[in-house]
PDB file of N, CA and C in Angstrom:
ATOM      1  N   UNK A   1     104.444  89.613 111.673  1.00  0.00           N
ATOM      2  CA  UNK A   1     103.658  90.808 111.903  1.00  0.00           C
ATOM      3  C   UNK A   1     104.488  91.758 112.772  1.00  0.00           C
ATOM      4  N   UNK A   2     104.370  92.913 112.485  1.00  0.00           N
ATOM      5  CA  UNK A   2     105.370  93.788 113.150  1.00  0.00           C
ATOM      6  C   UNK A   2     104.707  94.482 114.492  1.00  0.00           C
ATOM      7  N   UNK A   3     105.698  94.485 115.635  1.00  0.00           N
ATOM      8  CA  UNK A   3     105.612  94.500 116.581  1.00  0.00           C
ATOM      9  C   UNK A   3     104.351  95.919 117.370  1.00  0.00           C
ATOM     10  N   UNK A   4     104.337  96.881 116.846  1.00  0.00           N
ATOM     11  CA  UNK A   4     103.333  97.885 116.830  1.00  0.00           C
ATOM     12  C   UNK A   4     102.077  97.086 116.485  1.00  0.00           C
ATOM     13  N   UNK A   5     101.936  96.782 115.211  1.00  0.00           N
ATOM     14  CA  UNK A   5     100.362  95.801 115.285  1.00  0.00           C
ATOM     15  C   UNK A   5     100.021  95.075 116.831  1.00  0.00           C
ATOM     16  N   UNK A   6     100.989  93.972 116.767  1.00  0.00           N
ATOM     17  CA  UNK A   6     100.910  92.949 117.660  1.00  0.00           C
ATOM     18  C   UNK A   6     100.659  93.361 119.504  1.00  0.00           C
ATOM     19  N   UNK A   7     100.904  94.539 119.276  1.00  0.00           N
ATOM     20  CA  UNK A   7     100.579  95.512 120.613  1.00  0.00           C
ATOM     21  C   UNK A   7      99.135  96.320 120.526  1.00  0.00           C
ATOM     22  N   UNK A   8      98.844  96.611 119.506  1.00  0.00           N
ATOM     23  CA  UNK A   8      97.470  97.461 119.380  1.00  0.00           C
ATOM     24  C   UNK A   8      96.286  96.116 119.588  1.00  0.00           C
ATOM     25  N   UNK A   9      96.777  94.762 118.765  1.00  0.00           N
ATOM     26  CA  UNK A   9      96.068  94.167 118.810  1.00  0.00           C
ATOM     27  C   UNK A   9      96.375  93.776 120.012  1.00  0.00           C
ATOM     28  N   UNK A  10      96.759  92.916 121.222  1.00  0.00           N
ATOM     29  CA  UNK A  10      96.756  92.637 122.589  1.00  0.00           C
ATOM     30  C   UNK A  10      95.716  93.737 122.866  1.00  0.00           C
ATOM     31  N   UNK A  11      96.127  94.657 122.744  1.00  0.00           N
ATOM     32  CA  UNK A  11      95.541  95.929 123.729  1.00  0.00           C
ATOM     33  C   UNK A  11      94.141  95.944 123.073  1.00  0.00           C
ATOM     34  N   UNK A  12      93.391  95.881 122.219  1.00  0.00           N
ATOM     35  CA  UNK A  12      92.116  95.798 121.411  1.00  0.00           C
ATOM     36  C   UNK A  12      91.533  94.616 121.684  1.00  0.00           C
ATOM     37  N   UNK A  13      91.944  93.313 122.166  1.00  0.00           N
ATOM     38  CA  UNK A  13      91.762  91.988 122.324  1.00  0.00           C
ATOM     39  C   UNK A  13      91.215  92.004 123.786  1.00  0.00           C
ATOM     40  N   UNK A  14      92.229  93.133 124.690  1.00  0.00           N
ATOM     41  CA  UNK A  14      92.004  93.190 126.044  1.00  0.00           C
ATOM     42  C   UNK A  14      90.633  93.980 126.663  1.00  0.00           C
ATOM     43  N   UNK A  15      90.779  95.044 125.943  1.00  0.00           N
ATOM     44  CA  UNK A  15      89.287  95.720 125.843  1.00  0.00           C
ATOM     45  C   UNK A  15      88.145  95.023 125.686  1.00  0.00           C
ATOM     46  N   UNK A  16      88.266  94.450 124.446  1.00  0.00           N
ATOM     47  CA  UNK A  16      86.816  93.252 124.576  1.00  0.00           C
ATOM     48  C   UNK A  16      86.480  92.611 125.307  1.00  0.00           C
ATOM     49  N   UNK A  17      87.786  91.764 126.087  1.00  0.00           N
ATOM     50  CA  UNK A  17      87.613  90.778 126.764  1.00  0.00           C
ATOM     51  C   UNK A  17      87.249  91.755 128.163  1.00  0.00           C
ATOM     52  N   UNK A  18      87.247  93.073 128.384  1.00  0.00           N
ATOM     53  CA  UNK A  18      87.124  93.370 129.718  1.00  0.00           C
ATOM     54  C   UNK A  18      85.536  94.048 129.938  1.00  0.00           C
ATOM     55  N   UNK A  19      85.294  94.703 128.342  1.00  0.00           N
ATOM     56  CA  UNK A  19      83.729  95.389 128.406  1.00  0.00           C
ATOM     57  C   UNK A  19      83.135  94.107 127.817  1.00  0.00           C
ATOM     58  N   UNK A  20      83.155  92.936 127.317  1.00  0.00           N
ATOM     59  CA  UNK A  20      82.108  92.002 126.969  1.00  0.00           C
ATOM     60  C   UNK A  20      82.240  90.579 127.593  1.00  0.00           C
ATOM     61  N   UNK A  21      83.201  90.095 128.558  1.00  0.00           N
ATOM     62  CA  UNK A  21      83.432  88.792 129.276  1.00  0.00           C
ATOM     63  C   UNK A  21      84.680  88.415 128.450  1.00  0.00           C
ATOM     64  N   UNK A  22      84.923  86.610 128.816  1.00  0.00           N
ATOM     65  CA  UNK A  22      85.868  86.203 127.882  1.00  0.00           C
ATOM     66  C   UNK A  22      85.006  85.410 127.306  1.00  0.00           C
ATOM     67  N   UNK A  23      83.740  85.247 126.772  1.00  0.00           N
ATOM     68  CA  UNK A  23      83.929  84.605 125.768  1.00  0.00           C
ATOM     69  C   UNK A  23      83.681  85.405 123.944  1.00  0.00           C
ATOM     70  N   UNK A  24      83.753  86.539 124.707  1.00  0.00           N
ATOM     71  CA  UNK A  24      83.873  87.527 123.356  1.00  0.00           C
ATOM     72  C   UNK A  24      84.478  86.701 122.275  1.00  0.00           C
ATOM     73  N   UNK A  25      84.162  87.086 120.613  1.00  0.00           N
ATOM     74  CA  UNK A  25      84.931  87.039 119.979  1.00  0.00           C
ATOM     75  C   UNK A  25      85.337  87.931 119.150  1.00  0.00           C
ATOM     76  N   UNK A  26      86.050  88.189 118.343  1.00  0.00           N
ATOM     77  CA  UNK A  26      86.656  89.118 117.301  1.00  0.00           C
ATOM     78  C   UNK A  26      87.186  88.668 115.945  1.00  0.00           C
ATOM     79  N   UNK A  27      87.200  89.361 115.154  1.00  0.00           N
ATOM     80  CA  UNK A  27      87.061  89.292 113.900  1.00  0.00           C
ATOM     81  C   UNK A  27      88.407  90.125 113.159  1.00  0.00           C
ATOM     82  N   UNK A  28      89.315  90.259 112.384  1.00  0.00           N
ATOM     83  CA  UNK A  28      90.684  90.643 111.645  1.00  0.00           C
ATOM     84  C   UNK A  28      90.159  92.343 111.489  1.00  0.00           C
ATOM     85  N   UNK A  29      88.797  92.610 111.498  1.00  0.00           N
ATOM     86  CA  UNK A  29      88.288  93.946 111.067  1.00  0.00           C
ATOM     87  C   UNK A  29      88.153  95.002 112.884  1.00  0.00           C
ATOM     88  N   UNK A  30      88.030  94.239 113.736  1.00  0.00           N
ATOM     89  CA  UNK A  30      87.883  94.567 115.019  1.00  0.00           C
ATOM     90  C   UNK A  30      88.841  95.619 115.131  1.00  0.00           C
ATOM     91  N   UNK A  31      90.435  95.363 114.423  1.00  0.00           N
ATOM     92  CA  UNK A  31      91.706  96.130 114.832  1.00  0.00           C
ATOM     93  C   UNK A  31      91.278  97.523 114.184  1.00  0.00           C
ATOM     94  N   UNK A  32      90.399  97.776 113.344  1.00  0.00           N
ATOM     95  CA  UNK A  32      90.720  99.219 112.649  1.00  0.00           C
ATOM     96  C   UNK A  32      89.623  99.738 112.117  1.00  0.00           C
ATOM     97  N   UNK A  33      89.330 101.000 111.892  1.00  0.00           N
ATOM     98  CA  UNK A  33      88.526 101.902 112.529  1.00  0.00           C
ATOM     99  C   UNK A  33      87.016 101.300 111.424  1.00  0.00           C
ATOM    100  N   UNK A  34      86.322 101.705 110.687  1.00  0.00           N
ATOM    101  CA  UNK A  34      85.233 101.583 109.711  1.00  0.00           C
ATOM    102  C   UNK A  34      85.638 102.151 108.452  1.00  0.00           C
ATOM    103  N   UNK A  35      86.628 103.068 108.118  1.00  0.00           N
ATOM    104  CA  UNK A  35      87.068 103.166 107.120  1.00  0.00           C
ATOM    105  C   UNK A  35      88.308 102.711 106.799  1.00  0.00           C
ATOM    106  N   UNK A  36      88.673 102.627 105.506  1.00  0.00           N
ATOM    107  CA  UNK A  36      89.778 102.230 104.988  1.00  0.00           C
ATOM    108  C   UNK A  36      91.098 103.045 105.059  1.00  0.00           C
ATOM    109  N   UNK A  37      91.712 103.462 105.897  1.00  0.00           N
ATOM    110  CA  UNK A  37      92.741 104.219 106.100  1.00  0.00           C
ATOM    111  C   UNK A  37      94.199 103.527 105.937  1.00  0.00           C
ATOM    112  N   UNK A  38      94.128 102.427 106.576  1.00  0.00           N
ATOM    113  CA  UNK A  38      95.232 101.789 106.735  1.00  0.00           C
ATOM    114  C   UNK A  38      95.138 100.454 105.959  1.00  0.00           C
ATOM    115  N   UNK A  39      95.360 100.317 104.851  1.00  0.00           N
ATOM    116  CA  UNK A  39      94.896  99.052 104.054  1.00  0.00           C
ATOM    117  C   UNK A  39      96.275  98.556 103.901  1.00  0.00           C
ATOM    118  N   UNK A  40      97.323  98.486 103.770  1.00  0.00           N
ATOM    119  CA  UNK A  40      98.464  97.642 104.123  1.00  0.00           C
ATOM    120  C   UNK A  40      98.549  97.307 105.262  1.00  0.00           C
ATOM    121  N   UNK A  41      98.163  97.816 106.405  1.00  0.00           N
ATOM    122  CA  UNK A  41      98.229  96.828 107.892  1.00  0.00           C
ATOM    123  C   UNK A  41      96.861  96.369 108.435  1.00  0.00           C
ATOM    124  N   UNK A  42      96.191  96.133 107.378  1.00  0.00           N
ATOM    125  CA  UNK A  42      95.001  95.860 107.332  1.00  0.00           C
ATOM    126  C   UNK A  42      95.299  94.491 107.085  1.00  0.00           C
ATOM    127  N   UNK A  43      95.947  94.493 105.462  1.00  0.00           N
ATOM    128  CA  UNK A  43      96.394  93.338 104.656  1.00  0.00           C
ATOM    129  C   UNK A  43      97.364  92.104 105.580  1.00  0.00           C
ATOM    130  N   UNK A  44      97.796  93.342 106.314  1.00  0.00           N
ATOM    131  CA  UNK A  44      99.508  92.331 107.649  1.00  0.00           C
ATOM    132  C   UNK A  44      98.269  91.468 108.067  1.00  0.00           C
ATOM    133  N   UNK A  45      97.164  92.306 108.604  1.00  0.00           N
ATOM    134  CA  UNK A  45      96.479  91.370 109.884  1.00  0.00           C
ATOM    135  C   UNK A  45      95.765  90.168 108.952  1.00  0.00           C
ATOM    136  N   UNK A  46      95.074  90.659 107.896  1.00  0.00           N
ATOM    137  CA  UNK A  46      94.533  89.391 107.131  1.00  0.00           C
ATOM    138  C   UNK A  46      95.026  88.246 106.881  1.00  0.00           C
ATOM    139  N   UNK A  47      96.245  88.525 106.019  1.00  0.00           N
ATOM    140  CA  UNK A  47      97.265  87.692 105.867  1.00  0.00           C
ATOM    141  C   UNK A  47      97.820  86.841 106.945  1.00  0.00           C
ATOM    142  N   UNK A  48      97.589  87.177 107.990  1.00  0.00           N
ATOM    143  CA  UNK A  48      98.119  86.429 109.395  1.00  0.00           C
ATOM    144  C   UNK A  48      97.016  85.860 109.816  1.00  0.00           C
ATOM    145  N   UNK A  49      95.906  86.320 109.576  1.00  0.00           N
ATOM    146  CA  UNK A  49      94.618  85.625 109.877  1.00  0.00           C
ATOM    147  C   UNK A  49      94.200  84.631 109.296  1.00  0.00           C
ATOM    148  N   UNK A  50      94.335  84.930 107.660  1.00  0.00           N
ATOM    149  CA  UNK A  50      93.840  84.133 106.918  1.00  0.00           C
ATOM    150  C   UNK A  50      94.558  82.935 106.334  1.00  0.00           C
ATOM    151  N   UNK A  51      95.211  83.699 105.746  1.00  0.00           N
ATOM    152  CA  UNK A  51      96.558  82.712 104.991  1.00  0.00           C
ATOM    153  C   UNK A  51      97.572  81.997 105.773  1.00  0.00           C
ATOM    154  N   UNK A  52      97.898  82.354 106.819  1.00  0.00           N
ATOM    155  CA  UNK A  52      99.030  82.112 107.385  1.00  0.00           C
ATOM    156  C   UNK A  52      98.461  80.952 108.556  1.00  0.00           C
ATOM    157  N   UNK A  53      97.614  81.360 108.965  1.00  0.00           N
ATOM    158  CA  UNK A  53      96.591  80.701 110.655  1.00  0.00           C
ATOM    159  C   UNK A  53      95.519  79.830 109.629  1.00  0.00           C
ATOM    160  N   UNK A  54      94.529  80.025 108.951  1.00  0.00           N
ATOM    161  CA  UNK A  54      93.508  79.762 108.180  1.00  0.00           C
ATOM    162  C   UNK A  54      92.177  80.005 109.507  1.00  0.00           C
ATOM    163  N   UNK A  55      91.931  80.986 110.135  1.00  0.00           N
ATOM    164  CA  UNK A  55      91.492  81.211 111.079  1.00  0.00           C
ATOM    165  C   UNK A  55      89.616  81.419 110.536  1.00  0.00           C
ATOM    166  N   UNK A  56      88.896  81.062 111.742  1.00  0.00           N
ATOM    167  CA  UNK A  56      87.413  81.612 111.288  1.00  0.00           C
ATOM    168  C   UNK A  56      87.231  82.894 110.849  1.00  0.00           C
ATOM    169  N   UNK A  57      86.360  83.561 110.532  1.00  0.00           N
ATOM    170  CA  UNK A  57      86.249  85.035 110.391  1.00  0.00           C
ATOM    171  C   UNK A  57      85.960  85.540 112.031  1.00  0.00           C
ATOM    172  N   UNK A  58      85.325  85.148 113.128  1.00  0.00           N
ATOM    173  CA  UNK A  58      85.316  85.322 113.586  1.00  0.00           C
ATOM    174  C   UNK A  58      86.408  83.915 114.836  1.00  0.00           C
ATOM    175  N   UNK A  59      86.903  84.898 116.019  1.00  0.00           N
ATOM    176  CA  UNK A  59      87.532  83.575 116.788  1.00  0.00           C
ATOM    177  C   UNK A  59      87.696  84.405 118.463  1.00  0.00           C
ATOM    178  N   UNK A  60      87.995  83.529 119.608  1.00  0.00           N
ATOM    179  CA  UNK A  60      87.748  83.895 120.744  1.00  0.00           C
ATOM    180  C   UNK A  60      88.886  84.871 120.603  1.00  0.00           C
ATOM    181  N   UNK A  61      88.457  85.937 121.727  1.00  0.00           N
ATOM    182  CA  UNK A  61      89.815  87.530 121.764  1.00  0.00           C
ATOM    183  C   UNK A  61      90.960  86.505 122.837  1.00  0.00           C
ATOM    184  N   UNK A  62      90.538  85.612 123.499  1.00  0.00           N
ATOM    185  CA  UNK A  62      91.370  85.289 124.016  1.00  0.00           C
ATOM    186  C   UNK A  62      92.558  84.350 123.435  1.00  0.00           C
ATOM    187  N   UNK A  63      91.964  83.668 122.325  1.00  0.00           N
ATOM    188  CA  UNK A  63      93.156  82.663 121.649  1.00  0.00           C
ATOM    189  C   UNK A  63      93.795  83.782 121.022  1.00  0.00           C
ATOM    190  N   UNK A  64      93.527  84.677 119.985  1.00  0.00           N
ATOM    191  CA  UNK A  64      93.926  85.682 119.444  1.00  0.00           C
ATOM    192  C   UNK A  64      95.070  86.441 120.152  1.00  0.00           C
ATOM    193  N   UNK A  65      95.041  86.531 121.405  1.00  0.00           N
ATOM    194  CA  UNK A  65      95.966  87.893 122.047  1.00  0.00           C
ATOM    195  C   UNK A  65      96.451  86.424 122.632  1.00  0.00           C
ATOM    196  N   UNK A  66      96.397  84.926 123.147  1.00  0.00           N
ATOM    197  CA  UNK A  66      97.500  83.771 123.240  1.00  0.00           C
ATOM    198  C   UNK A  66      98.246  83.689 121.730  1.00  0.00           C
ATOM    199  N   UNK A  67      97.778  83.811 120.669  1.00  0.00           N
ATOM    200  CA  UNK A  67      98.968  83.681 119.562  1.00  0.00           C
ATOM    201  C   UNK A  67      99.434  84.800 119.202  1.00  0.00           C
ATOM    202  N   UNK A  68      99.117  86.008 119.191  1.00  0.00           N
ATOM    203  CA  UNK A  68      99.858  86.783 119.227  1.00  0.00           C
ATOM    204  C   UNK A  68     101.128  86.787 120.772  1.00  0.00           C
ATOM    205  N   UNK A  69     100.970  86.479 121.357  1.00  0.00           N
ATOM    206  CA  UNK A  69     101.776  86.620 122.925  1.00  0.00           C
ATOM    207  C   UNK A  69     102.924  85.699 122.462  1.00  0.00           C
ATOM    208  N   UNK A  70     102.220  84.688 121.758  1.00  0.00           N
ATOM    209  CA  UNK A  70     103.084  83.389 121.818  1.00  0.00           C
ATOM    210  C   UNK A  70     104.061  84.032 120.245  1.00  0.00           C
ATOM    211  N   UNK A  71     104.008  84.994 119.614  1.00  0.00           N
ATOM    212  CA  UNK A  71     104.253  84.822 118.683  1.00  0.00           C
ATOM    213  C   UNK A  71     104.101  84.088 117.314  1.00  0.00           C
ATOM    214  N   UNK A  72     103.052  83.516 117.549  1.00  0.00           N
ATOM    215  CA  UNK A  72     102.813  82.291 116.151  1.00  0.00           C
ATOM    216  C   UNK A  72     102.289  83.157 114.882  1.00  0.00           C
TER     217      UNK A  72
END
């Protein structure tokens, strides 16, 4: 995942976790807006979500912004 994502998402991960506690969770759709604007880095985040992780639809903001940090 390219490095601009992996920063919007930290930074979107961090927000939650600061207006809703940590046990917030978030969802691959959290990163981008209600419409479809960006559907290839839409696809990056799915694909890393889904296929790659096999992740819930929903999962804690905090493991999320630990594997992104960690790089996995």
């Amino acid at each position: 995942m390219r490095q601009a994502l992996r920063t919007e998402i930290i930074k979107m991960c961090n927000k939650k976790i600061e207006s809703k506690g940590d046990a917030v969770g978030v969802s691959f759709y959290a990163f981008f807006a209600n419409k479809n604007d960006r559907p290839e880095l839409l696809m990056e985040v799915a694909t890393w979500w889904i296929k790659k992780h096999q992740l819930d639809h929903f999962e804690k903001a905090h493991k999320i912004k630990d594997m992104i940090e960690r790089n996995i």
